[in-house]
Protein backbone atom coordinates (compact mmCIF):
# COMPACT_ATOMS: atom_id res chain seq x y z
CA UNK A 1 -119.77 -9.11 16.08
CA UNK A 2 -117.34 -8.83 19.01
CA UNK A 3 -119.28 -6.17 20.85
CA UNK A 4 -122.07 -8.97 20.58
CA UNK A 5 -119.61 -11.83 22.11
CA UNK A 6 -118.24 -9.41 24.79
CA UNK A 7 -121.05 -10.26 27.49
CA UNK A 8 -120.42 -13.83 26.94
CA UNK A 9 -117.12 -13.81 27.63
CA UNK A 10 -116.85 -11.57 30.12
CA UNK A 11 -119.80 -13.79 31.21
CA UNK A 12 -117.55 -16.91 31.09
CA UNK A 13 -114.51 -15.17 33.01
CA UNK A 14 -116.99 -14.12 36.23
CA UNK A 15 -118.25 -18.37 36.09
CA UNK A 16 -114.68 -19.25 35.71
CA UNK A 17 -113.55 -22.03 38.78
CA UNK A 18 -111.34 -20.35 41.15
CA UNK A 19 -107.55 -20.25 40.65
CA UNK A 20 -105.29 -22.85 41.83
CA UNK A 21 -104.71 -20.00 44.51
CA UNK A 22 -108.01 -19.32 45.61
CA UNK A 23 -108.91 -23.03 45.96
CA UNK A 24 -105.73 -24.21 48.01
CA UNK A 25 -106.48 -21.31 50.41
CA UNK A 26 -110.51 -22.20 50.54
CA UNK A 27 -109.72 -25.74 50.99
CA UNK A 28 -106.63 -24.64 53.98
CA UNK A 29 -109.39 -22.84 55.52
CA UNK A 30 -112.11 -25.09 55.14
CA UNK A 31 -109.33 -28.53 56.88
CA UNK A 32 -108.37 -25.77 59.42
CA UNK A 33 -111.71 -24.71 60.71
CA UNK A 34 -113.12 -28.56 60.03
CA UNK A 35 -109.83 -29.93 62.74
CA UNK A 36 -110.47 -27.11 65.02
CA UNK A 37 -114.36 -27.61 66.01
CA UNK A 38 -113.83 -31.53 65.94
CA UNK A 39 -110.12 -31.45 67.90
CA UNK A 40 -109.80 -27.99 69.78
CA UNK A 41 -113.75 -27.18 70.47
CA UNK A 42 -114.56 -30.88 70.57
CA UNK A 43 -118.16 -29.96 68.76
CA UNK A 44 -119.04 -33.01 67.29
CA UNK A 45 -122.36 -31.80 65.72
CA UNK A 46 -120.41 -28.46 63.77
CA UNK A 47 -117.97 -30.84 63.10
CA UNK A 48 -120.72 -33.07 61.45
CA UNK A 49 -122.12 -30.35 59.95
CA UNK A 50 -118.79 -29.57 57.67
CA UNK A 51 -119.76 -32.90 55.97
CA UNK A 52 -121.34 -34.11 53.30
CA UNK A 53 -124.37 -36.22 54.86
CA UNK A 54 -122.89 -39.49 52.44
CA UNK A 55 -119.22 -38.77 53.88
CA UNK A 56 -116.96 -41.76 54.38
CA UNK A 57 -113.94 -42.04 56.73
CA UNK A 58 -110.92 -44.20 56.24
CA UNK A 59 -108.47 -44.79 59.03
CA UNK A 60 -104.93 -47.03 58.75
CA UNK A 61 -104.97 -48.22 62.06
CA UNK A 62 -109.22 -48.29 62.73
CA UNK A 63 -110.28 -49.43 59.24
CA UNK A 64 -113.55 -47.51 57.83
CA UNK A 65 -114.53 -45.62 61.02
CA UNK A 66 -117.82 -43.84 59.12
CA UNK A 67 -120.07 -44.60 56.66
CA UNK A 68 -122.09 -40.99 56.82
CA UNK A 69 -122.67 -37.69 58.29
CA UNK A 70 -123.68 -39.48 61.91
CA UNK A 71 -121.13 -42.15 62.01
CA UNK A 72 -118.61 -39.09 62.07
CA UNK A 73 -120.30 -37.38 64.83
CA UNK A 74 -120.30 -40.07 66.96
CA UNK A 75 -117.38 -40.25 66.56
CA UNK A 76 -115.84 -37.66 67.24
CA UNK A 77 -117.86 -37.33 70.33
CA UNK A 78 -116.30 -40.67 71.48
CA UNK A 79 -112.86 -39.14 70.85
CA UNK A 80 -113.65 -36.20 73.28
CA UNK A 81 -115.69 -38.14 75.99
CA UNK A 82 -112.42 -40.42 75.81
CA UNK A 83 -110.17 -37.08 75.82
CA UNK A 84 -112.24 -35.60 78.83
CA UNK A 85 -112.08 -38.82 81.21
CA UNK A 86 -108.31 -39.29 80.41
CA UNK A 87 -107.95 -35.54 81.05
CA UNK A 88 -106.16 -34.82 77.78
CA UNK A 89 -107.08 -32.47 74.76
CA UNK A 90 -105.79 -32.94 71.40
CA UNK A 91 -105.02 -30.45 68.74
CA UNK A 92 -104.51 -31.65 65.04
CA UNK A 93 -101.49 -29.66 63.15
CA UNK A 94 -101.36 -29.35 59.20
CA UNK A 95 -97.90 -29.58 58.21
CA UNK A 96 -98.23 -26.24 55.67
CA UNK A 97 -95.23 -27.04 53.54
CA UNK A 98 -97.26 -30.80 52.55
CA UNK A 99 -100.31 -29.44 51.57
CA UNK A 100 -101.86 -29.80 47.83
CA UNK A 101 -104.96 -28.84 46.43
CA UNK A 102 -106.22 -29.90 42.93
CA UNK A 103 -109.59 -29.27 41.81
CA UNK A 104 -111.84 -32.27 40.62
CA UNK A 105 -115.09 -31.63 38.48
CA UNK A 106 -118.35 -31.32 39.83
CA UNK A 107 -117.53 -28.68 42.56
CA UNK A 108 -114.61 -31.19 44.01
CA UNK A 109 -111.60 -30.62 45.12
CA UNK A 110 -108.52 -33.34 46.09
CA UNK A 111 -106.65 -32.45 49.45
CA UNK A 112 -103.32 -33.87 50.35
CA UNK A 113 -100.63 -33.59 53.48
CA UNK A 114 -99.28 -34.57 56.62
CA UNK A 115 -100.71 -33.60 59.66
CA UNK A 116 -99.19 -33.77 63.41
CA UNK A 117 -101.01 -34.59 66.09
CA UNK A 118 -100.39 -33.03 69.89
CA UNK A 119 -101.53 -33.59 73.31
CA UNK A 120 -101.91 -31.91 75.81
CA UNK A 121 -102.70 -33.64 79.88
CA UNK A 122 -103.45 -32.03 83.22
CA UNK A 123 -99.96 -30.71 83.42
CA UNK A 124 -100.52 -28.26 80.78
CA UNK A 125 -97.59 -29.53 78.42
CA UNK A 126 -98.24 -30.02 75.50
CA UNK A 127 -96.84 -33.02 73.38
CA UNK A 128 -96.05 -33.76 70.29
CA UNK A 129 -97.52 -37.51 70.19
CA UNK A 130 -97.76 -39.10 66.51
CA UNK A 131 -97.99 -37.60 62.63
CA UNK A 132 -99.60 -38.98 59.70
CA UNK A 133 -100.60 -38.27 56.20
CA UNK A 134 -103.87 -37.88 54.35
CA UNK A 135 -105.83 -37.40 51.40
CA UNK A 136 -109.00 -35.82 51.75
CA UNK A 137 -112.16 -35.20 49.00
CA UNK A 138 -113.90 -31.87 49.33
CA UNK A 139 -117.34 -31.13 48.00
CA UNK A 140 -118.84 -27.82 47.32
CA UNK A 141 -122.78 -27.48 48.88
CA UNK A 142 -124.42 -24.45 48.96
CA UNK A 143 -121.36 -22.47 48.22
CA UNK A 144 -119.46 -24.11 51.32
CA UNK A 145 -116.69 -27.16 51.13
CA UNK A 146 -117.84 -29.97 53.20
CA UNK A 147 -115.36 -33.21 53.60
CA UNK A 148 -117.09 -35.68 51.41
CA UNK A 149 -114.24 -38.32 51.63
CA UNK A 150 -111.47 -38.55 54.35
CA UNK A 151 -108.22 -41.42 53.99
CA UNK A 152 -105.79 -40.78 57.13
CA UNK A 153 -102.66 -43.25 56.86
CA UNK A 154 -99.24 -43.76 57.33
CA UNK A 155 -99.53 -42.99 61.22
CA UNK A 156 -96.62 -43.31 62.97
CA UNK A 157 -95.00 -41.72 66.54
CA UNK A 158 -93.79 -38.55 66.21
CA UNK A 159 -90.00 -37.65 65.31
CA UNK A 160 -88.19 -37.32 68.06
């Protein structure tokens, strides 16, 4: 009867969610590569495209800023028009030691942290200009993470 059950489990172990592990680095990677085609590239239709097409945003300071996959794009094309005729680029920093992952059902997963946020004028320099903290929802579609749900609160200048 065990040789029987052996496919099954070993069945069940290959299905088996990803460790804690796994899905903290997936999720790193997925923020990281999410912050760098909407901050450093400013590529607001990739950045879109890491989104869920239902995907909500939630700002402190600007209230609900989107409502779907387009609100965000325009979005964060206004941020780098805005960033291109001030002559300033900004770069988003996760603060590593913040960062949580827990998984949710239904191919979720619950992001928390701080981030730091830098600019960088027509002098080159760049400075460290503000910080924040945030709680993002990650969905799994098509075997990628896309941001589903984004809260970003708590913004404040930077320490000096």
């Amino acid at each position: 009867m065990l040789l029987l059950n052996l496919p099954l489990f070993a069945a069940g172990l290959v299905a088996a969610p990803p460790s804690t592990n796994d899905l903290r680095e997936q999720i790193r990677a997925a923020d990281t590569q999410l912050f760098a085609v909407a901050f450093d590239a400013c590529d607001a239709d990739r950045a879109a495209a890491m989104t869920t097409e239902d995907m909500e945003f939630f700002h402190d300071k600007d209230g609900k800023s989107a409502n779907s996959r387009e609100d965000f794009r325009r979005s964060v094309a206004t941020l780098c028009d805005n960033a291109r005729k001030g002559g300033w680029h900004l770069r988003r920093e996760l603060v590593e030691s913040s960062l949580q992952v827990f998984p949710l059902q239904d191919d979720r997963a619950l992001e928390m942290g701080d981030h730091r946020f830098h600019e960088r004028g027509t002098d080159g320099v760049e400075r460290w200009t503000g910080q924040a903290r945030f709680i993002q929802v990650w969905r799994r579609v098509g075997g990628r993470w896309q941001a589903e749900r984004v809260i970003s609160y708590d913004h404040r200048p930077a320490d000096k």
